[in-house]
Protein backbone atom coordinates (compact mmCIF):
# COMPACT_ATOMS: atom_id res chain seq x y z
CA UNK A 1 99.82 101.93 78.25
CA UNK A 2 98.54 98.86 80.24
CA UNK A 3 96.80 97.21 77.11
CA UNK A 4 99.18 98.22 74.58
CA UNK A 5 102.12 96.41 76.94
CA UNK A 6 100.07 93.59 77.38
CA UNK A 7 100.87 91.37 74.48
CA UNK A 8 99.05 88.27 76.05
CA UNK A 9 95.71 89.86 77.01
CA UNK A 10 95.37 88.44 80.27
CA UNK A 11 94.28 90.10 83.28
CA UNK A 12 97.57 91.28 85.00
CA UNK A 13 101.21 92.41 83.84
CA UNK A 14 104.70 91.46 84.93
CA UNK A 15 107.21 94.49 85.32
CA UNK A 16 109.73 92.40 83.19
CA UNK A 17 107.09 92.85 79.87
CA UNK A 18 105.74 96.61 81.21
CA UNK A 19 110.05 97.54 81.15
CA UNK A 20 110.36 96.13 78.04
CA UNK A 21 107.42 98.05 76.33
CA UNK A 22 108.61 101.31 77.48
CA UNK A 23 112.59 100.12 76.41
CA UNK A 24 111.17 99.49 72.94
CA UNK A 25 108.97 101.95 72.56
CA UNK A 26 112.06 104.29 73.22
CA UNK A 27 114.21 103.17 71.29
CA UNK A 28 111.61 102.57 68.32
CA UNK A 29 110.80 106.43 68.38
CA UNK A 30 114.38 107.63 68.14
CA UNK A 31 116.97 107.54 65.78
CA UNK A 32 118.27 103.75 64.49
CA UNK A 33 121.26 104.65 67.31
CA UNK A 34 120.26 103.02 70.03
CA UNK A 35 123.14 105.29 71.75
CA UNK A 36 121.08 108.20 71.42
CA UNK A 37 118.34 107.16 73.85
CA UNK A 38 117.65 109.15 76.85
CA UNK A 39 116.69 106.76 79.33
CA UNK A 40 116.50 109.04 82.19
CA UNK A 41 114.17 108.64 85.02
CA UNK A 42 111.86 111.47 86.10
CA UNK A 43 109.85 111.87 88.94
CA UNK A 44 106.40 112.97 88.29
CA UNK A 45 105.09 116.00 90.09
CA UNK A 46 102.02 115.74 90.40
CA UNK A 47 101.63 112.19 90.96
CA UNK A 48 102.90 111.65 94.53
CA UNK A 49 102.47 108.60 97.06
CA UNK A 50 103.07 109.63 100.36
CA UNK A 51 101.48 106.41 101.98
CA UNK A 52 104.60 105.08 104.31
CA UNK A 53 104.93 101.21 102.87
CA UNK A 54 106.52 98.77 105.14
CA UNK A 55 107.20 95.92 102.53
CA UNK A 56 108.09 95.78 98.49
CA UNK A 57 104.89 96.62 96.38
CA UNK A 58 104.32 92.79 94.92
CA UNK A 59 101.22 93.20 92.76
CA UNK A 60 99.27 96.57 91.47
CA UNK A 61 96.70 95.74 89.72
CA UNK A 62 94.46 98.46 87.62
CA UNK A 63 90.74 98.79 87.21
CA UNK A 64 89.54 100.59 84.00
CA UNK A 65 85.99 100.70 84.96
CA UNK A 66 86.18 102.36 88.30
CA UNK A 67 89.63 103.97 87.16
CA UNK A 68 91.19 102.23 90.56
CA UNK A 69 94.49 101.13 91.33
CA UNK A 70 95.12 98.25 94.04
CA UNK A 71 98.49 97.71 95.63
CA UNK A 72 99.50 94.38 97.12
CA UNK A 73 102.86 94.50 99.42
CA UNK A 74 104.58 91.57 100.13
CA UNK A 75 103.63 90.34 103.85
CA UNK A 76 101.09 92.31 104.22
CA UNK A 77 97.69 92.14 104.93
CA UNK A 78 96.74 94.84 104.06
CA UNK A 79 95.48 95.66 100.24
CA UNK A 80 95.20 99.61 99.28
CA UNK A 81 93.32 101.21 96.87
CA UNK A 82 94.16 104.48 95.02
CA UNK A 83 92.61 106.81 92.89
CA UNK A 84 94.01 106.17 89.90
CA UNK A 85 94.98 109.73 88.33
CA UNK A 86 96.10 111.25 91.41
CA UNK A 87 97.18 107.90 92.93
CA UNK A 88 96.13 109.34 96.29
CA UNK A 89 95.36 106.37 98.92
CA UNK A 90 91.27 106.07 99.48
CA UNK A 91 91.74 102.90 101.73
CA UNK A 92 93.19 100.08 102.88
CA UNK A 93 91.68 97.00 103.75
């Protein structure tokens, strides 16, 4: 989903273009009635993250070749990195 969002083909994403991938790519598999959308959240189950975090996730950033997620929060010092399919926490540095 990463590279087919990223129009620009640079190393990271913004949320803005990521939220407007997935808005599109709703409303371009439905009916022309943009009314008939269902926009609903829902939580995955099996994908959990149960790692307290004491600031707003900044930057997550994913790593294909390792299959790796790292999390930046802002004012933190800490970085974390994930497993990417279960996104269960392997460290934090």
């Amino acid at each position: 989903m990463f590279f087919r969002a990223n129009k620009t083909n640079s190393e990271t994403i913004k949320f803005a273009d990521l939220t407007s991938y997935l808005i599109e790519h709703e409303i371009k598999n439905y009916t022309e009635d943009a009314t008939q959308v269902d926009m609903m959240y829902t939580e995955s189950i099996d994908i959990v993250d149960r790692t307290p975090h004491n600031g707003q996730i900044d930057k997550i950033y994913y790593f294909e070749k390792i299959d790796k997620v790292i999390l930046f929060e802002t004012g933190m010092r800490l970085v974390r990195i994930y497993d990417a399919v279960k996104m269960k926490i392997e460290k934090s540095i």
